[in-house]
Protein backbone atom coordinates (compact mmCIF):
# COMPACT_ATOMS: atom_id res chain seq x y z
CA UNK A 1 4.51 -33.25 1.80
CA UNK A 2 4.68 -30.10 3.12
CA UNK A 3 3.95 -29.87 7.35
CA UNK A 4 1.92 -27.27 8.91
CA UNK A 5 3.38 -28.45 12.19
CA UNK A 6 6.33 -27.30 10.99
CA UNK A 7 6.61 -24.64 8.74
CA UNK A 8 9.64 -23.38 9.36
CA UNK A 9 8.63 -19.75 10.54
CA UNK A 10 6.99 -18.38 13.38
CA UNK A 11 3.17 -17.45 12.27
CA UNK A 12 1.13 -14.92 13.55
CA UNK A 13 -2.20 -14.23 11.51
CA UNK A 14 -2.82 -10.31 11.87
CA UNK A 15 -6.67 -10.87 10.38
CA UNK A 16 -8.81 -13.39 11.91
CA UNK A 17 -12.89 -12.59 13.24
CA UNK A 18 -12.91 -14.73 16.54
CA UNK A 19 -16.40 -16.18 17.66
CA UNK A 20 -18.03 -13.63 15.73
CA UNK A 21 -21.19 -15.58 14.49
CA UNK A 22 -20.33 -18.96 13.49
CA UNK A 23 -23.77 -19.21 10.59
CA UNK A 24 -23.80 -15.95 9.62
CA UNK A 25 -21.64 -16.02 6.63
CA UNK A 26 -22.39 -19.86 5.55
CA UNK A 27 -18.75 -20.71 7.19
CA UNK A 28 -20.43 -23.89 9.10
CA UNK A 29 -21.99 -25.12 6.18
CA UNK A 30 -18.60 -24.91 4.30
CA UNK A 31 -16.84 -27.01 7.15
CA UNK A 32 -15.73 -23.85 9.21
CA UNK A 33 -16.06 -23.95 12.95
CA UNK A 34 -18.95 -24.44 14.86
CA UNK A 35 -17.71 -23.27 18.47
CA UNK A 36 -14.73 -21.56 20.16
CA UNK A 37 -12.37 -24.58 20.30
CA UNK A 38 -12.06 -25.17 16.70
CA UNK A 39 -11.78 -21.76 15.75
CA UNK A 40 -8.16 -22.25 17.58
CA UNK A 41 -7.63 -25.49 16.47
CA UNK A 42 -8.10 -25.13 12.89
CA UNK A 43 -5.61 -22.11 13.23
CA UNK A 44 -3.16 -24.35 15.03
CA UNK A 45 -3.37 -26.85 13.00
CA UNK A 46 -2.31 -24.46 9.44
CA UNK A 47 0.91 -23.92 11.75
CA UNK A 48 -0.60 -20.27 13.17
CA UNK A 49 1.17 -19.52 16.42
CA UNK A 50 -0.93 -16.62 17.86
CA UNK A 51 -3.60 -14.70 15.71
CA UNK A 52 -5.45 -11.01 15.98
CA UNK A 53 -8.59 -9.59 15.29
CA UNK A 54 -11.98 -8.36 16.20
CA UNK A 55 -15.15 -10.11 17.11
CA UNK A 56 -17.68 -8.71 14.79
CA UNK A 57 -20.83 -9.51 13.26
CA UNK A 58 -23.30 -7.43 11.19
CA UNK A 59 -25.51 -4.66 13.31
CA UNK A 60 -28.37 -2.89 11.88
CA UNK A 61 -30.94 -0.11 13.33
CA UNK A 62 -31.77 -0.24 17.10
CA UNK A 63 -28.70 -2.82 17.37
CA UNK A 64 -26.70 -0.12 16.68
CA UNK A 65 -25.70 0.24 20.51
CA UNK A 66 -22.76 1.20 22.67
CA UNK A 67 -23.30 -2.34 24.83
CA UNK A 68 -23.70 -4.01 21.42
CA UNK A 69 -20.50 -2.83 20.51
CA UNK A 70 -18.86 -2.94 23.63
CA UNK A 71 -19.51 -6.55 24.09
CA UNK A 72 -17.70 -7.42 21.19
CA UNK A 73 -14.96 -6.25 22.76
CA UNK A 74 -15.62 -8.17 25.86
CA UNK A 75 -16.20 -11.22 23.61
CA UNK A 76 -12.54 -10.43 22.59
CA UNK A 77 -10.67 -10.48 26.06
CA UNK A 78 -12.61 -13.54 26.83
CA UNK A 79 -11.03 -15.47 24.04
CA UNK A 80 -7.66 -14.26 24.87
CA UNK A 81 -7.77 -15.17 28.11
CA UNK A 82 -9.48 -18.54 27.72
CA UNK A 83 -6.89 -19.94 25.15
CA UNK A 84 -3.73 -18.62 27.27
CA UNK A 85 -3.07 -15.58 24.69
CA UNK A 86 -3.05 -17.67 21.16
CA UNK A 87 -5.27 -15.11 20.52
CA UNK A 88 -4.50 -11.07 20.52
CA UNK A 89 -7.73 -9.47 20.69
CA UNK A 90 -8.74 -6.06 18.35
CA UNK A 91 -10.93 -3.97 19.80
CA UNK A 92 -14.04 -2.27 17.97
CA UNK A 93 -14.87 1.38 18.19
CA UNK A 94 -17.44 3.37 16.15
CA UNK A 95 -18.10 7.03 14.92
CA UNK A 96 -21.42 6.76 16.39
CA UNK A 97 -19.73 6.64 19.72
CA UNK A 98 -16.78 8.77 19.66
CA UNK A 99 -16.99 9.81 23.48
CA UNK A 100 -17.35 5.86 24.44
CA UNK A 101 -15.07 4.80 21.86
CA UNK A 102 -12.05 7.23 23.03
CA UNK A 103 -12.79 5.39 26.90
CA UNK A 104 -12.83 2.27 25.67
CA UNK A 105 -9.56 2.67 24.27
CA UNK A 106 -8.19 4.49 26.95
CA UNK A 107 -9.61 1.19 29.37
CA UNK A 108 -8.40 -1.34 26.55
CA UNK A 109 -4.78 0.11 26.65
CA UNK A 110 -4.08 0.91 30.38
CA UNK A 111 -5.84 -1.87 32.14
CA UNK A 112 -6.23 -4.54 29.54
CA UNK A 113 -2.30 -3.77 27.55
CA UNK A 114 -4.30 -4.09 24.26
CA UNK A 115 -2.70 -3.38 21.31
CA UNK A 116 -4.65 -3.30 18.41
CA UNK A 117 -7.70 -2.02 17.02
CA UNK A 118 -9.95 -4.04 14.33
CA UNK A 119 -10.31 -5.22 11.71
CA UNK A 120 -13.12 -2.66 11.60
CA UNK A 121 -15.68 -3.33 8.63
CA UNK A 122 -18.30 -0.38 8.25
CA UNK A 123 -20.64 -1.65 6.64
CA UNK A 124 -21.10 -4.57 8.77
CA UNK A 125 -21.47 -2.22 12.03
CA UNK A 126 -24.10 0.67 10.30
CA UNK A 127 -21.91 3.28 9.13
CA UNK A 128 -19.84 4.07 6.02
CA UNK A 129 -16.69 6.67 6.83
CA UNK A 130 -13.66 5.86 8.54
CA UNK A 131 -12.69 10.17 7.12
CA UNK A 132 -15.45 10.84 8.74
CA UNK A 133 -14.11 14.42 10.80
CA UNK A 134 -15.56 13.10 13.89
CA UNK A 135 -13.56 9.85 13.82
CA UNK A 136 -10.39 11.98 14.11
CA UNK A 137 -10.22 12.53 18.34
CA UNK A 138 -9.77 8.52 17.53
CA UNK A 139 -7.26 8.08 15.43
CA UNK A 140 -5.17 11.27 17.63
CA UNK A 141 -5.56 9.00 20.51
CA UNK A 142 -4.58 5.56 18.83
CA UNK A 143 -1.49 7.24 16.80
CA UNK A 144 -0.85 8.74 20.28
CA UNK A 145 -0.42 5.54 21.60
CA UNK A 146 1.04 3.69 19.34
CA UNK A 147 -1.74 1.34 18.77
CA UNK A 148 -2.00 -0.86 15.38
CA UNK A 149 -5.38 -0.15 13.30
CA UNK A 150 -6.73 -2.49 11.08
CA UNK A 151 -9.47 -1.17 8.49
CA UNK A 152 -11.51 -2.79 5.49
CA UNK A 153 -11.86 0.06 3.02
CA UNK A 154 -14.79 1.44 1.07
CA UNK A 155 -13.01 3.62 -0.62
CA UNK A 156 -8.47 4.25 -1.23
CA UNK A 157 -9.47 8.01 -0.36
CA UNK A 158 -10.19 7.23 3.23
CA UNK A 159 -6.82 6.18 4.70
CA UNK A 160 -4.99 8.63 2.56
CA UNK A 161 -7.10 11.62 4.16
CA UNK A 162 -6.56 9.45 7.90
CA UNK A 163 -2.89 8.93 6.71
CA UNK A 164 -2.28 12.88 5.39
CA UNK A 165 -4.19 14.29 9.31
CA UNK A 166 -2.14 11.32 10.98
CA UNK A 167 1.16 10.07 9.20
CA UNK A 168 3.17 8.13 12.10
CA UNK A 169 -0.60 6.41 13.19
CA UNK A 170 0.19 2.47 12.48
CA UNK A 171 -2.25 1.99 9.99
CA UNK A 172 -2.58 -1.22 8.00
CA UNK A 173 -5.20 -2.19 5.56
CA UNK A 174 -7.29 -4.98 5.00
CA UNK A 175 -6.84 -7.17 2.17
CA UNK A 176 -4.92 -6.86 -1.45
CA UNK A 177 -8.32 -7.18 -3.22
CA UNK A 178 -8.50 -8.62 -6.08
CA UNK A 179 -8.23 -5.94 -8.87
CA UNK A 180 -4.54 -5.59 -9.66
CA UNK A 181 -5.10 -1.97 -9.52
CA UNK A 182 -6.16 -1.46 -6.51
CA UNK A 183 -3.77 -3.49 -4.73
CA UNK A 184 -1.16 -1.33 -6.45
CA UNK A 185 -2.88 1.41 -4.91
CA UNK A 186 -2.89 0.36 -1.32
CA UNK A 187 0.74 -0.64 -1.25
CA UNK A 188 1.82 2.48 -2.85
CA UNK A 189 0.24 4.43 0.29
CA UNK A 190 1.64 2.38 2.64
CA UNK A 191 4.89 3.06 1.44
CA UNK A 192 4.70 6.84 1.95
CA UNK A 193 3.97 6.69 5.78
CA UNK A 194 6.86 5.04 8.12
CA UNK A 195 3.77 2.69 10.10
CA UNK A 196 1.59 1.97 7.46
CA UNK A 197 1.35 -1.34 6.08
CA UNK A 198 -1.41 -4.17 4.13
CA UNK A 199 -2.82 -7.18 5.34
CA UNK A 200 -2.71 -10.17 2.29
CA UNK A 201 -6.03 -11.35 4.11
CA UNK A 202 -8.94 -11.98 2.14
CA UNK A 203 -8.76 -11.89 -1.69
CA UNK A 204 -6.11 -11.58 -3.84
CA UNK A 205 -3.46 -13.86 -2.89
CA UNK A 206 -3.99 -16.48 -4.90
CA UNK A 207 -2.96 -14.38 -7.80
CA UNK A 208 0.54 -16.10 -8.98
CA UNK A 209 3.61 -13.33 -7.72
CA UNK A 210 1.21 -11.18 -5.72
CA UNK A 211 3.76 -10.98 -2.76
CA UNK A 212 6.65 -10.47 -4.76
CA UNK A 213 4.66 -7.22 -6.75
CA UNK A 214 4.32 -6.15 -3.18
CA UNK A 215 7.88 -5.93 -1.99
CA UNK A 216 8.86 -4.35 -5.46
CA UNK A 217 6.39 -1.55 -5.23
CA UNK A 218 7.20 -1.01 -0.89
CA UNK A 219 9.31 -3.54 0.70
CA UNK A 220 9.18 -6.44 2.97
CA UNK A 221 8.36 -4.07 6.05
CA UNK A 222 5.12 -3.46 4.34
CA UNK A 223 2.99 -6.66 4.10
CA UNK A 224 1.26 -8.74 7.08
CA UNK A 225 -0.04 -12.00 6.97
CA UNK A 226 -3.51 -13.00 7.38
CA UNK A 227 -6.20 -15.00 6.40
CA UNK A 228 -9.90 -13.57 7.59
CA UNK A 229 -10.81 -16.55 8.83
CA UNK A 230 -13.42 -18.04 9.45
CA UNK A 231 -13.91 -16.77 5.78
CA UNK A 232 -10.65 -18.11 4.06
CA UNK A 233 -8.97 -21.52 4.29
CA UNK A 234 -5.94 -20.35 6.70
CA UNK A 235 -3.93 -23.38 5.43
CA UNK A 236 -4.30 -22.16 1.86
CA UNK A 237 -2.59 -18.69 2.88
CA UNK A 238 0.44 -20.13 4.69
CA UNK A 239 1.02 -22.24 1.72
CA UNK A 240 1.13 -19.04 -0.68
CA UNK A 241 2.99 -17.45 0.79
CA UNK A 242 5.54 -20.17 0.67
CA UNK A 243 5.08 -21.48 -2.24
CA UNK A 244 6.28 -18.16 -3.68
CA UNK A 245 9.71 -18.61 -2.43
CA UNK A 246 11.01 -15.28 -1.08
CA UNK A 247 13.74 -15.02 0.84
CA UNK A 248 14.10 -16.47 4.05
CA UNK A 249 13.94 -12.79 5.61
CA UNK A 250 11.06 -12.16 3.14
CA UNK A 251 9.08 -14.71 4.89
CA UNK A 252 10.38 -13.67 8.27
CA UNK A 253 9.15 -10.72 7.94
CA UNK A 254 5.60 -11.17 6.61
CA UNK A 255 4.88 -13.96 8.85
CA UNK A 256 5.55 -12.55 12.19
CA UNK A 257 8.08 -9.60 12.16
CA UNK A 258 6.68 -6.74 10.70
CA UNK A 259 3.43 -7.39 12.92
CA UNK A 260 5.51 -8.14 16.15
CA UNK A 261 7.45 -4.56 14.90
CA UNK A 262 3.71 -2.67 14.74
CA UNK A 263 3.61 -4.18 17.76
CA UNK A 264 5.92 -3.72 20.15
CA UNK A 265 6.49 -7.38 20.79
């Protein structure tokens, strides 16, 4: 029987929503969490050594604030530094807010050594383009410092026109999805740009040779684990992934090294 004590590879899950809004998405009534602690625990316990994301949770009309937004990303440092830095906390920022968004991140990186930006999910914080011209004083300054963004797409155009303004900016995109095409799509951008890479988060990894499609059409250097969890089974994801049986420096690199690489750590 297979142990997620041990899995045999260091584990860090570059897509996870911490304390976001435990009902919102039906994840209690499924038997997700219910409160902080077993948010970490459940990760812990699928053999997840550290885990990064942003605290999110949908925002409509007048809750379409700066301090709305901004406490998400207070939200985030709290969890970091009440479970001893299991988890890495992505920061939110928002078109709306360009002239707030560029401070926080300026803050974020200096004072607080964040890292990472996202997952951001439009639609889920009242806007639709991540092209959008205004968002691009935001992407200069992340790709300026070599910070890691993580976006959920509406549309393949968006980070090739982010990608074509911004090629070194460490871009990596959310999920395979679950049309074949698509996913073809995505990793054949990411392979053009030297810091661009895909998250196997959300769905599409439970289609059979997924990961290996992915290293023929890019390489190894260009896929990330994660699960979206609260949403996904975490446990089901570090199984896949094995269960496909790459290479030992296949595995390597998708569990942990190509986002400790992105990273800097």
């Amino acid at each position: 029987m297979f142990d997620f004590k041990n899995p045999g590879y260091e584990i860090i899950d570059a897509h996870v929503h911490p304390f976001s809004c435990y009902g919102c998405l039906d994840t209690t009534k499924r038997g997700g969490p219910t409160k902080d602690d077993d948010f970490v625990t459940v990760l812990k316990e699928a053999g997840i050594s550290h885990a990064a994301g942003s605290v999110i949770r949908r925002i409509e009309g007048a809750d379409i604030t700066w301090e709305t937004i901004h406490g998400f990303n207070v939200k985030a440092l709290e969890g970091r530094d009440r479970f001893g830095g299991f988890l890495i906390p992505g920061i939110c920022v928002h078109p709306h807010f360009v002239k707030e968004s560029l401070a926080e991140i300026d803050y974020m990186y200096h004072k607080e050594n964040v890292r990472f930006i996202g997952e951001l999910v439009a639609y889920m914080m009242g806007y639709r383009n991540y092209a959008a011209p205004e968002m691009d004083p935001v992407w200069d300054l992340a790709d300026q410092l070599g910070m890691v963004v993580n976006l959920h797409l509406n549309s393949i155009d968006e980070p090739r026109k982010i990608l074509k303004k911004f090629p070194n900016l460490k871009l990596v995109i959310a999920h395979p999805t679950a049309s074949p095409q698509e996913y073809e799509e995505r990793m054949r951008l990411v392979a053009k740009y030297p810091n661009a890479a895909l998250d196997i988060s959300g769905s599409g990894p439970n289609t059979w040779g997924m990961l290996r499609r992915g290293i023929n059409w890019a390489g190894k250097e260009k896929l990330l684990f994660g699960t979206d969890f609260p949403i996904r089974n975490p446990g089901m994801y570090v199984a896949g992934v094995l269960f496909e049986r790459l290479s030992d420096e296949e595995n390597t690199a998708i569990f942990a090294g190509n986002f400790k690489r992105l990273m800097n750590i």
